[in-house]
PDB file of N, CA and C in Angstrom:
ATOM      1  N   UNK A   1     -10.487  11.472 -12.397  1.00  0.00           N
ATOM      2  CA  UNK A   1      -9.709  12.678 -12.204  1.00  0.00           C
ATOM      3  C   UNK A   1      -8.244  12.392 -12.536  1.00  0.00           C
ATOM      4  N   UNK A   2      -7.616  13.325 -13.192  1.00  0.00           N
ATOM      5  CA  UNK A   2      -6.123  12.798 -13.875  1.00  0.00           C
ATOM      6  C   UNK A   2      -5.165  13.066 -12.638  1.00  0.00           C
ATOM      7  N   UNK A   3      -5.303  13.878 -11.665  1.00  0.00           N
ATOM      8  CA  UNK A   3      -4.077  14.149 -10.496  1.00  0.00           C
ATOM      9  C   UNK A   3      -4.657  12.667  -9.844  1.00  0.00           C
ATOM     10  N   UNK A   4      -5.781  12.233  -9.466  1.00  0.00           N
ATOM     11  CA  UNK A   4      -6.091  11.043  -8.599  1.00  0.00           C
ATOM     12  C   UNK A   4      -5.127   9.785  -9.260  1.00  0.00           C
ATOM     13  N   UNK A   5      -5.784   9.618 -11.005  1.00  0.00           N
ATOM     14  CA  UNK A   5      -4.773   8.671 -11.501  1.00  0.00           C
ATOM     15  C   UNK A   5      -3.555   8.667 -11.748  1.00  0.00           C
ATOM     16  N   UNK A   6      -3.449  10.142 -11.695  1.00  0.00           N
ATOM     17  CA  UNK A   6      -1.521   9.855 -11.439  1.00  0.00           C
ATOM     18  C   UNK A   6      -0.638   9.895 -10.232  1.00  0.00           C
ATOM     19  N   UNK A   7      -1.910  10.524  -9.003  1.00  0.00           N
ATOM     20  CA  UNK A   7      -1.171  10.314  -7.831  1.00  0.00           C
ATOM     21  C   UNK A   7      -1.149   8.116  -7.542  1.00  0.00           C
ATOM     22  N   UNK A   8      -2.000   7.486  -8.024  1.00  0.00           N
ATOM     23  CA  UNK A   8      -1.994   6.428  -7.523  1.00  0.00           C
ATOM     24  C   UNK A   8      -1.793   5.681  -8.439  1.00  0.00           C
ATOM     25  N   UNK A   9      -1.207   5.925  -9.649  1.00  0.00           N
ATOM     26  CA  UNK A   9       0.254   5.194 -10.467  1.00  0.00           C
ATOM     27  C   UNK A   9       1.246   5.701  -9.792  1.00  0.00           C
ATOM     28  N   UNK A  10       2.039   7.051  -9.656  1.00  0.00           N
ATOM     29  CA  UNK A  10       2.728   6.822  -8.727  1.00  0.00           C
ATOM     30  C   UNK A  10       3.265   5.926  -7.440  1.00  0.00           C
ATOM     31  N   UNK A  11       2.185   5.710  -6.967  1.00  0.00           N
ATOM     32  CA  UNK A  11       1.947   4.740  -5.641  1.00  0.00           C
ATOM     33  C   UNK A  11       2.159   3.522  -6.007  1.00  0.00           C
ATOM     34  N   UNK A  12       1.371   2.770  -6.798  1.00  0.00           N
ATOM     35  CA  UNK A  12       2.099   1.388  -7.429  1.00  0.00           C
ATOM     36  C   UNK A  12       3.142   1.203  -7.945  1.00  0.00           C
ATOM     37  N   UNK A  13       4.168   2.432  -8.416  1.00  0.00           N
ATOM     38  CA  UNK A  13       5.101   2.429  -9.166  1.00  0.00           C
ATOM     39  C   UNK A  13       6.310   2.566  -8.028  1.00  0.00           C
ATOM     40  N   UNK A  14       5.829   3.097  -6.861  1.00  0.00           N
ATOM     41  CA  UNK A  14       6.759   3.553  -5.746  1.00  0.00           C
ATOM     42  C   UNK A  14       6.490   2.987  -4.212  1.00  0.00           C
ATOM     43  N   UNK A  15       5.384   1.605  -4.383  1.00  0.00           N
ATOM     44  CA  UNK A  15       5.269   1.125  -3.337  1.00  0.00           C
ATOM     45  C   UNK A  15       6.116   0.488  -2.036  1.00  0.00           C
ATOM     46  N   UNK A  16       6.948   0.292  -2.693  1.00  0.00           N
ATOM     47  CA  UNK A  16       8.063   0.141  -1.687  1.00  0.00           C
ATOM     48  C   UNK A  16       8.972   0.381  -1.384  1.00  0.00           C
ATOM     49  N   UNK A  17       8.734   2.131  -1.384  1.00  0.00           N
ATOM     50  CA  UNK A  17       9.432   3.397  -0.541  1.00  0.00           C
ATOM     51  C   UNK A  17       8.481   4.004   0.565  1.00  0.00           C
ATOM     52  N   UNK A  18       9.664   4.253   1.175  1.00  0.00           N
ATOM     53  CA  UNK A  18       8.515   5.058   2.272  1.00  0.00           C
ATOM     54  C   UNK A  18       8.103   6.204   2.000  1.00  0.00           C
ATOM     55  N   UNK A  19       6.832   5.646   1.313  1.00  0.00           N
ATOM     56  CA  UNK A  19       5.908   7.433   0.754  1.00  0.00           C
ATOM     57  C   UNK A  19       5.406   7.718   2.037  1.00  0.00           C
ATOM     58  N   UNK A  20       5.271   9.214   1.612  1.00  0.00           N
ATOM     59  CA  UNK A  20       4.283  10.236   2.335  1.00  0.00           C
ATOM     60  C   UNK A  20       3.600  10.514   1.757  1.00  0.00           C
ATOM     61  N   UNK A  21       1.887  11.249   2.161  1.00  0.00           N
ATOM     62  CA  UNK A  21       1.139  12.174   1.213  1.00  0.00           C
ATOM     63  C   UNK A  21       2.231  13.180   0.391  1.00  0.00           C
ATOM     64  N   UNK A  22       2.896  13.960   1.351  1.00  0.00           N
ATOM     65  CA  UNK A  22       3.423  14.954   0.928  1.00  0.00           C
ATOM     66  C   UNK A  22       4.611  14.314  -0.758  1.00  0.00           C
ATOM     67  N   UNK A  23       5.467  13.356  -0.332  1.00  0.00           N
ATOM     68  CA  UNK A  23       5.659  12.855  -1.382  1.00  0.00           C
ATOM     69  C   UNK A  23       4.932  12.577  -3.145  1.00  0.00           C
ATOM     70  N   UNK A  24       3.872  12.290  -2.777  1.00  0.00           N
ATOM     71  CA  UNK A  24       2.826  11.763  -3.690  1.00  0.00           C
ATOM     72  C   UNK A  24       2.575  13.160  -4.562  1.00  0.00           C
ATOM     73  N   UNK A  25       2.238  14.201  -3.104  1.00  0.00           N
ATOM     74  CA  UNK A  25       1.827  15.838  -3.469  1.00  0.00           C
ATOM     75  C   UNK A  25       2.794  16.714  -4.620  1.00  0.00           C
ATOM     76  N   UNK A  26       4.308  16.337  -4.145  1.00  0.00           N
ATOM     77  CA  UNK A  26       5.119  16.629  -4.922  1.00  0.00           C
ATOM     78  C   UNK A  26       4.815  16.705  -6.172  1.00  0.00           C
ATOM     79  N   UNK A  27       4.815  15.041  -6.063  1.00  0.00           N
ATOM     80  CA  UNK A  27       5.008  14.407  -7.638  1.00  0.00           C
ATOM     81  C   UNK A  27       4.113  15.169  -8.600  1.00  0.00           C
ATOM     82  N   UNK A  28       2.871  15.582  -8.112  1.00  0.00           N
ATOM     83  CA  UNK A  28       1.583  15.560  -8.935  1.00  0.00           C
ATOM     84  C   UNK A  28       1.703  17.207  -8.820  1.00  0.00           C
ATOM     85  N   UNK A  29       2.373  18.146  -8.247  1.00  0.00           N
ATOM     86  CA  UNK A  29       2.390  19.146  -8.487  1.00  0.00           C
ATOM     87  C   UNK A  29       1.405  20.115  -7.909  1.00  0.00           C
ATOM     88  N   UNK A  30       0.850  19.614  -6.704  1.00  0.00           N
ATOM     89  CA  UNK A  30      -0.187  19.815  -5.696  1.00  0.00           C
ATOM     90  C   UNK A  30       0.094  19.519  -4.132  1.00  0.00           C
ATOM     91  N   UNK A  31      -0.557  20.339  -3.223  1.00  0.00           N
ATOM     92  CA  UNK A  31      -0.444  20.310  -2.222  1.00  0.00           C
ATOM     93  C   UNK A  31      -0.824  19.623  -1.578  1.00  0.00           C
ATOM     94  N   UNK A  32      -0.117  18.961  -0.365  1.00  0.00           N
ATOM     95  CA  UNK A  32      -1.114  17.497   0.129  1.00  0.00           C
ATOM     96  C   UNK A  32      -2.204  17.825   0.599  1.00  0.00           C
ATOM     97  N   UNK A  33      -2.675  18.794   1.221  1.00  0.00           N
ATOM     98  CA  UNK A  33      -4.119  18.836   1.520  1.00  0.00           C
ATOM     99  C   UNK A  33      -5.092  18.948   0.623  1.00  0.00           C
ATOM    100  N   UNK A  34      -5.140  19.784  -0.889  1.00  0.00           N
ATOM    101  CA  UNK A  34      -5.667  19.120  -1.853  1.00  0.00           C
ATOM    102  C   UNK A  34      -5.559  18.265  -2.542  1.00  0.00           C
ATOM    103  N   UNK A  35      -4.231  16.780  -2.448  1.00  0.00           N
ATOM    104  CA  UNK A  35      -4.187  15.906  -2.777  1.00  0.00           C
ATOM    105  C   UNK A  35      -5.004  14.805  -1.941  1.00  0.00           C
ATOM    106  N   UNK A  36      -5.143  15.147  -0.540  1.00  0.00           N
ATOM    107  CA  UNK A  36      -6.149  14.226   0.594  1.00  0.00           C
ATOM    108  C   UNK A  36      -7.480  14.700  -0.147  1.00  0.00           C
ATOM    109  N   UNK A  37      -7.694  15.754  -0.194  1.00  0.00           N
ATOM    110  CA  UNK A  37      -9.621  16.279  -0.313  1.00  0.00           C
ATOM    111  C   UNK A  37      -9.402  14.874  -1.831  1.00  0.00           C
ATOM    112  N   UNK A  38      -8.693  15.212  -2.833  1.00  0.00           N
ATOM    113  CA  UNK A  38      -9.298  14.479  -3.964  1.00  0.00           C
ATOM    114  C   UNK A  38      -9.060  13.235  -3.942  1.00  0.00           C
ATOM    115  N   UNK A  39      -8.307  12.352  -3.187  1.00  0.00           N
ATOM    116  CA  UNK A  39      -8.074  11.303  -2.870  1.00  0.00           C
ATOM    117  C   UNK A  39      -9.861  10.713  -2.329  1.00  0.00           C
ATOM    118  N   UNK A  40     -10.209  11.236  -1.275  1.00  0.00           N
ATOM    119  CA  UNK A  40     -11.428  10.983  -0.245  1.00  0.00           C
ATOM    120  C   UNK A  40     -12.471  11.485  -1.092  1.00  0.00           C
ATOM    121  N   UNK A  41     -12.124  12.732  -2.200  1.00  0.00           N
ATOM    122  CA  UNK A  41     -13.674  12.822  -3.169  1.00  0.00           C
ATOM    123  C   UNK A  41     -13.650  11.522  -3.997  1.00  0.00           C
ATOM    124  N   UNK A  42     -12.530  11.085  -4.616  1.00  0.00           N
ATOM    125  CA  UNK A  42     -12.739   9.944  -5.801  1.00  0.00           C
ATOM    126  C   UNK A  42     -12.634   8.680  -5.373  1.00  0.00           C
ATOM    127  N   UNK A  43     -11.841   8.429  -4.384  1.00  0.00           N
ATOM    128  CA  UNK A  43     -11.492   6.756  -4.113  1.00  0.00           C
ATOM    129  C   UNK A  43     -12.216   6.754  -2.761  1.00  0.00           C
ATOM    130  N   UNK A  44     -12.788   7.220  -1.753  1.00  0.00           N
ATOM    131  CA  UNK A  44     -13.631   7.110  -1.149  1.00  0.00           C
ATOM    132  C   UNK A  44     -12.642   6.651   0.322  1.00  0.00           C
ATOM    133  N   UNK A  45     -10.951   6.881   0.018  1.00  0.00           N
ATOM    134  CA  UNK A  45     -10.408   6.197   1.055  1.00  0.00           C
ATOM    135  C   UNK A  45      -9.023   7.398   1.131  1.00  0.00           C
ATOM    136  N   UNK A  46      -8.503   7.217   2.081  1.00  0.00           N
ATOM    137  CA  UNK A  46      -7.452   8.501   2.520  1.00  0.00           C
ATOM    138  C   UNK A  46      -6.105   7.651   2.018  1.00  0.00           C
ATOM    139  N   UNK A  47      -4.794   8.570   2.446  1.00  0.00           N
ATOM    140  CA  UNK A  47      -3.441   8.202   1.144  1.00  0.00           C
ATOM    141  C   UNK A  47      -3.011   6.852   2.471  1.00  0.00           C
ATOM    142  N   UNK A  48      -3.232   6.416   3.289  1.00  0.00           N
ATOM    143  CA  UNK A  48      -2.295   5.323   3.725  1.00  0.00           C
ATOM    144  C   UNK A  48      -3.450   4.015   3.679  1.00  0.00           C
ATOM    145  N   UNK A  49      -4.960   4.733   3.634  1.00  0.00           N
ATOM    146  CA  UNK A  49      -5.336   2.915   2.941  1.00  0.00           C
ATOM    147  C   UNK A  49      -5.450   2.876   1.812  1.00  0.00           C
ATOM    148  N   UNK A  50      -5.263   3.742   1.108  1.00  0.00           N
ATOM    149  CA  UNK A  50      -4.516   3.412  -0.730  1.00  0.00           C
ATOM    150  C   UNK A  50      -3.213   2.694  -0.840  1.00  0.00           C
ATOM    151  N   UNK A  51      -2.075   3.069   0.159  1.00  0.00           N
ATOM    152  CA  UNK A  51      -0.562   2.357  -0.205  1.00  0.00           C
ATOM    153  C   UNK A  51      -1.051   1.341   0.516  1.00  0.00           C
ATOM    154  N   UNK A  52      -1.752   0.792   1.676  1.00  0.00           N
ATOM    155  CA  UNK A  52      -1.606  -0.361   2.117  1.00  0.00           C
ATOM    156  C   UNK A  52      -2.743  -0.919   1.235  1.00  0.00           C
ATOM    157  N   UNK A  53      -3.801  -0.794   0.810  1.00  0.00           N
ATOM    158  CA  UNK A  53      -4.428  -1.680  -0.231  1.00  0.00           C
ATOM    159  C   UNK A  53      -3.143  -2.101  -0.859  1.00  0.00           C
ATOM    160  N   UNK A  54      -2.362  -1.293  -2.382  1.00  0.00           N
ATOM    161  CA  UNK A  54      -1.560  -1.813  -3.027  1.00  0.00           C
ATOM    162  C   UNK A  54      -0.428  -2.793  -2.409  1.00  0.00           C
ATOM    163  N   UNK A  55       0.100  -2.214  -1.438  1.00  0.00           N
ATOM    164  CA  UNK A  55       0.996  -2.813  -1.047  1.00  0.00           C
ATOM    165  C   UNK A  55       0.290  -4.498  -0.574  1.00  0.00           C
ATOM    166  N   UNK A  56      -0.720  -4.506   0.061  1.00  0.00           N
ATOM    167  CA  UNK A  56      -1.295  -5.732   0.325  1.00  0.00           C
ATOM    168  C   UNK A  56      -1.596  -6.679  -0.763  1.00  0.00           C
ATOM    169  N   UNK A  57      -2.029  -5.696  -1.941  1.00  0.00           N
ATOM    170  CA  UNK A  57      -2.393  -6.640  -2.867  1.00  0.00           C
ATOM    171  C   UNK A  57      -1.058  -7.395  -3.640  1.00  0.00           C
ATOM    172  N   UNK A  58       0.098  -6.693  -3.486  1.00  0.00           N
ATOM    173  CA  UNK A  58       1.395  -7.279  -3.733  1.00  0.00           C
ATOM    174  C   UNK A  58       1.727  -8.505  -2.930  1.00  0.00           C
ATOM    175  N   UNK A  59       1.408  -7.926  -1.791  1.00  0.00           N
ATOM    176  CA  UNK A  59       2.004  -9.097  -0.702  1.00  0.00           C
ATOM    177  C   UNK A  59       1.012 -10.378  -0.570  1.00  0.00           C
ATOM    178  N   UNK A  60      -0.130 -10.593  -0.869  1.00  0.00           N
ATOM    179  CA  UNK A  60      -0.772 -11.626  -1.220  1.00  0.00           C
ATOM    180  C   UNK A  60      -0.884 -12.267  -2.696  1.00  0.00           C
ATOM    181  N   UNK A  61      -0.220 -11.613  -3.517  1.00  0.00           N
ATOM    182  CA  UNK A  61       0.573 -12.215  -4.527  1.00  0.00           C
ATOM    183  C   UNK A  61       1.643 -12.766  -4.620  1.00  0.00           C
ATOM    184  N   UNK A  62       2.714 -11.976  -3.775  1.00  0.00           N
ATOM    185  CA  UNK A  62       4.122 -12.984  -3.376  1.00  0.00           C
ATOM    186  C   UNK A  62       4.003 -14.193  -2.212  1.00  0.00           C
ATOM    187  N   UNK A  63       2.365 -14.586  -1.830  1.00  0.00           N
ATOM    188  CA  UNK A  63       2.216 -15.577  -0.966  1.00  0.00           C
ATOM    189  C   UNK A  63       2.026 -16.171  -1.657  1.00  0.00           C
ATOM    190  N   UNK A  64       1.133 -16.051  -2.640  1.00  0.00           N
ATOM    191  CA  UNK A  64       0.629 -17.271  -3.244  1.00  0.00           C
ATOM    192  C   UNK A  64       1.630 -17.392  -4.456  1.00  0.00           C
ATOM    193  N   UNK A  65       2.885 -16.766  -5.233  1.00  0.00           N
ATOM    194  CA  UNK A  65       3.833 -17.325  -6.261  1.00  0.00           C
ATOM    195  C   UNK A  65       4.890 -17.461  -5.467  1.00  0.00           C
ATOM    196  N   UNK A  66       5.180 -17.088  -4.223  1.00  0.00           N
ATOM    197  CA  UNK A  66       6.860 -17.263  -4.030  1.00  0.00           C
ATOM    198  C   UNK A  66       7.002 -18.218  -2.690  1.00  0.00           C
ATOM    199  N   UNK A  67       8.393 -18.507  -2.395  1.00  0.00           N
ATOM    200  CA  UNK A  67       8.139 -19.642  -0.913  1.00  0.00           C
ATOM    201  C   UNK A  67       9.118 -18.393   0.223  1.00  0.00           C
ATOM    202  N   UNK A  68       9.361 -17.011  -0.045  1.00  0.00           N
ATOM    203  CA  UNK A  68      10.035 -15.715   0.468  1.00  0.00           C
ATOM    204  C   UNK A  68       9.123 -15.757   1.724  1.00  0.00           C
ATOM    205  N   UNK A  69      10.113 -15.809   3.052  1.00  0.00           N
ATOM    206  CA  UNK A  69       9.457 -15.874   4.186  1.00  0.00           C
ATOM    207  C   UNK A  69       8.469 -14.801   4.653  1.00  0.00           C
ATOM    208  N   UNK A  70       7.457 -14.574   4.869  1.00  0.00           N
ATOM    209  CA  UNK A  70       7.158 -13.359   5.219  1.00  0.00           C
ATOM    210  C   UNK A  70       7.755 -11.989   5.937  1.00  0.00           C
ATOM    211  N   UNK A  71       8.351 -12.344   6.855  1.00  0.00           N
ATOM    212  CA  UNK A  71       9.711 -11.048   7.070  1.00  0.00           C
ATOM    213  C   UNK A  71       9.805 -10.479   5.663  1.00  0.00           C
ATOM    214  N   UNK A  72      10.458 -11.391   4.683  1.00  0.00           N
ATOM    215  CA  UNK A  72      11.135 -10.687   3.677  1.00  0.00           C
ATOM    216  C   UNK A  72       9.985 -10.114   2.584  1.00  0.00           C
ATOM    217  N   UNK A  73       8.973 -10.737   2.555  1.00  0.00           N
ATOM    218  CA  UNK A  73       7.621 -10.288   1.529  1.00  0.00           C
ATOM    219  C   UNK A  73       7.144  -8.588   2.463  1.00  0.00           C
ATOM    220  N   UNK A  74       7.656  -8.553   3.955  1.00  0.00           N
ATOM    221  CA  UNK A  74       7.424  -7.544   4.481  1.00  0.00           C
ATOM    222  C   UNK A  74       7.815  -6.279   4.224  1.00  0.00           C
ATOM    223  N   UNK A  75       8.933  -6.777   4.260  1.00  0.00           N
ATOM    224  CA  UNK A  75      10.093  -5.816   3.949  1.00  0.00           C
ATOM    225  C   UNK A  75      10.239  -5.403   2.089  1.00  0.00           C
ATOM    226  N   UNK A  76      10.131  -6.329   1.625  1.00  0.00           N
ATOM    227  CA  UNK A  76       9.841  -6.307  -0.467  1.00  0.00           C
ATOM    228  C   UNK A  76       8.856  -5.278  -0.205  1.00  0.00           C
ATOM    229  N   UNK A  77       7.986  -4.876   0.350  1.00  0.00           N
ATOM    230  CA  UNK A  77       6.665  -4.347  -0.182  1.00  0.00           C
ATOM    231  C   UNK A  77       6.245  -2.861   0.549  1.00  0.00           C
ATOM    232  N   UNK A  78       7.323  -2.997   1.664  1.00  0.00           N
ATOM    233  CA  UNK A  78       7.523  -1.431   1.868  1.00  0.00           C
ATOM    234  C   UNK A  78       7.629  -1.452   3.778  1.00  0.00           C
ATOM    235  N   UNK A  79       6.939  -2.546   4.109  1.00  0.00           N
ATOM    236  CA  UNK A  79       6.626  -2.595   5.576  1.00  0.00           C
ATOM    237  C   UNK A  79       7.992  -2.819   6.365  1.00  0.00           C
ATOM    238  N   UNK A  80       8.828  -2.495   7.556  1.00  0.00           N
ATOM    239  CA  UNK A  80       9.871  -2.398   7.976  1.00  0.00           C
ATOM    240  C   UNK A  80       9.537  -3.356   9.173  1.00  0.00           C
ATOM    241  N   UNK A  81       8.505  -3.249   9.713  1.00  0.00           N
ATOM    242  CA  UNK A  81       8.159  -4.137  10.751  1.00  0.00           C
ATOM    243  C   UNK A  81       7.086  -5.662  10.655  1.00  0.00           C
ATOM    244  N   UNK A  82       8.050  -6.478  10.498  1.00  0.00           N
ATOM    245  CA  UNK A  82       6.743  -7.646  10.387  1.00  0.00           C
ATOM    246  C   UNK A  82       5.301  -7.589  11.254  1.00  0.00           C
ATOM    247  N   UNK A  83       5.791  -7.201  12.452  1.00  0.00           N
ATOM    248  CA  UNK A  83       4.374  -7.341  13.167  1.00  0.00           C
ATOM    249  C   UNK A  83       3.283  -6.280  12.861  1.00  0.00           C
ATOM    250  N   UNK A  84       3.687  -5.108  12.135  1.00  0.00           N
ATOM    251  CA  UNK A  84       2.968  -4.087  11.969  1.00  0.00           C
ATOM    252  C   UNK A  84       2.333  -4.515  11.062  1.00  0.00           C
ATOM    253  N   UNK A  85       2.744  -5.459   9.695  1.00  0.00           N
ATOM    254  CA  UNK A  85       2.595  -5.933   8.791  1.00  0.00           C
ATOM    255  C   UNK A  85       1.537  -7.071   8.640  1.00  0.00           C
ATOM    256  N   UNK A  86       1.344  -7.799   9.568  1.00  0.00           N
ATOM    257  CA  UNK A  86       0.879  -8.696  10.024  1.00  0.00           C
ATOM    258  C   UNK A  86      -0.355  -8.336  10.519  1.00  0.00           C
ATOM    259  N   UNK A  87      -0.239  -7.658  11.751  1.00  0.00           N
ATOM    260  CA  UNK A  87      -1.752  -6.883  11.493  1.00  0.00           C
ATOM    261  C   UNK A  87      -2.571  -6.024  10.660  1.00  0.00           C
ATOM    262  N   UNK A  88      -1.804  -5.555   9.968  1.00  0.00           N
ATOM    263  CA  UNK A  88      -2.538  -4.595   8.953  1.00  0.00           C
ATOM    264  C   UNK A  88      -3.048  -5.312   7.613  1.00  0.00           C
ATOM    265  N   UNK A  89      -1.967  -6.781   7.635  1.00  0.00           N
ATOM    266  CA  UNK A  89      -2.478  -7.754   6.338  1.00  0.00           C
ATOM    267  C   UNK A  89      -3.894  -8.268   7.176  1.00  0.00           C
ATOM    268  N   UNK A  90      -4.047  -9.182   8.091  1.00  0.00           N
ATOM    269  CA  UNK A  90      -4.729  -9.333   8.846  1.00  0.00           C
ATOM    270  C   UNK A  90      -6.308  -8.785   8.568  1.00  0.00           C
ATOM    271  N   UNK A  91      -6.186  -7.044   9.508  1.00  0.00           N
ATOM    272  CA  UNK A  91      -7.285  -6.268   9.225  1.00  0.00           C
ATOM    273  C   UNK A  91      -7.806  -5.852   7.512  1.00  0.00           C
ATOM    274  N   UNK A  92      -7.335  -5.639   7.145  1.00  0.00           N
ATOM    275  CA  UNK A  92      -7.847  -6.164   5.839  1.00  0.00           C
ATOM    276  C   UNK A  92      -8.238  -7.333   4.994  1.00  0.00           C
ATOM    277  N   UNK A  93      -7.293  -8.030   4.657  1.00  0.00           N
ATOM    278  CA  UNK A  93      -7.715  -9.738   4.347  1.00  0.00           C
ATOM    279  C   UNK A  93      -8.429 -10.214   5.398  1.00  0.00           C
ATOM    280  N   UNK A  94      -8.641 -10.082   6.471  1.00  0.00           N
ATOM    281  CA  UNK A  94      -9.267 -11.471   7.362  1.00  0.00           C
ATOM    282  C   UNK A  94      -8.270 -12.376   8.086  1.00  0.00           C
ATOM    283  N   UNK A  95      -7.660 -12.999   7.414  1.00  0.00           N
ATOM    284  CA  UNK A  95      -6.603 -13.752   7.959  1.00  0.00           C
ATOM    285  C   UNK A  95      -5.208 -13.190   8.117  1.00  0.00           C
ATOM    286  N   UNK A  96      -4.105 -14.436   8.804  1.00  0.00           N
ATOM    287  CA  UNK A  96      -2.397 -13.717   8.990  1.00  0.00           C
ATOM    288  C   UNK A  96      -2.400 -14.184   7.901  1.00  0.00           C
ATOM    289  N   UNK A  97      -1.101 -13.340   7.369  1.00  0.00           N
ATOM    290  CA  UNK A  97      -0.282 -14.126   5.922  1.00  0.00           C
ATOM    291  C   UNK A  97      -0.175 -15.275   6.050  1.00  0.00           C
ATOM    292  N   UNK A  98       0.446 -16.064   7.468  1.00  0.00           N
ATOM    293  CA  UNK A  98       0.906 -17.172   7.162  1.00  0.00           C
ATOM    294  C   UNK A  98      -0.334 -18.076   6.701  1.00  0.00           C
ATOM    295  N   UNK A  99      -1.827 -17.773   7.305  1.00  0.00           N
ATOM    296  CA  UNK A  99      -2.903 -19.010   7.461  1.00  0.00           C
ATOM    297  C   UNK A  99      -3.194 -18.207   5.725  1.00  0.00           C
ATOM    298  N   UNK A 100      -3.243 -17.375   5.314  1.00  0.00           N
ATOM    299  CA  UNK A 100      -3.202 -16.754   3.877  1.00  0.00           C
ATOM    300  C   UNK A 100      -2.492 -17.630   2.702  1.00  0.00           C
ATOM    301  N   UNK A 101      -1.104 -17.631   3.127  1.00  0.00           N
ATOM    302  CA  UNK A 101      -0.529 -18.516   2.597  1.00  0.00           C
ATOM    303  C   UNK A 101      -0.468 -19.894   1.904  1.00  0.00           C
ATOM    304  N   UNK A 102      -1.612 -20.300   3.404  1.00  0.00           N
ATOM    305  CA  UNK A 102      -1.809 -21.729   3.602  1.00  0.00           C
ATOM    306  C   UNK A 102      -3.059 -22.310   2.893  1.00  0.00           C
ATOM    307  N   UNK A 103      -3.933 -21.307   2.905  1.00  0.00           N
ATOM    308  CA  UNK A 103      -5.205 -21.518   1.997  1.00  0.00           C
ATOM    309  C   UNK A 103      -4.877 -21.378   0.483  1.00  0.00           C
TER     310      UNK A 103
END
């Protein structure tokens, strides 16, 4: 679907701002509640575990190329709170960043 792929280039392109659906909705020229229905018809997942997929998949890339403390890989990637960050890398990956890191 072309609003799905351009709402979530957007999202990689703007991951580390603090999006909203409604933001995203803007962009694509649609309303967020039909930007949620087509989000959950095509990707099978709603608009904040789409930015935290991307955003995660960033932040386990700057673990494994950079020596950027995690605070700051937190904060690079959109998250304001390490600990929020930490669990949400966590519940997804399996592990904390740091034992992430370490493997």
């Amino acid at each position: 679907n072309y609003i799905v792929k351009n709402a979530i280039k957007f999202m990689y392109e703007n991951y580390k701002l603090k999006l909203s659906l409604l933001d995203v909705a803007e962009h694509c020229y649609i309303s967020n509640w039909h930007l949620s229905k087509l989000l959950n018809k095509y990707t099978g997942k709603g608009f904040f575990e789409i930015i935290n997929i991307i955003r995660l998949d960033k932040a386990k890339e700057l673990l494994r190329t950079t020596s950027y403390k995690i605070q700051e890989i937190s904060e690079m990637i959109g998250f304001q709170d390490v600990t929020h960050f930490s669990r949400i890398f966590k519940s997804y990956v399996g592990v904390s960043p740091k034992d992430y890191r370490s493997n």
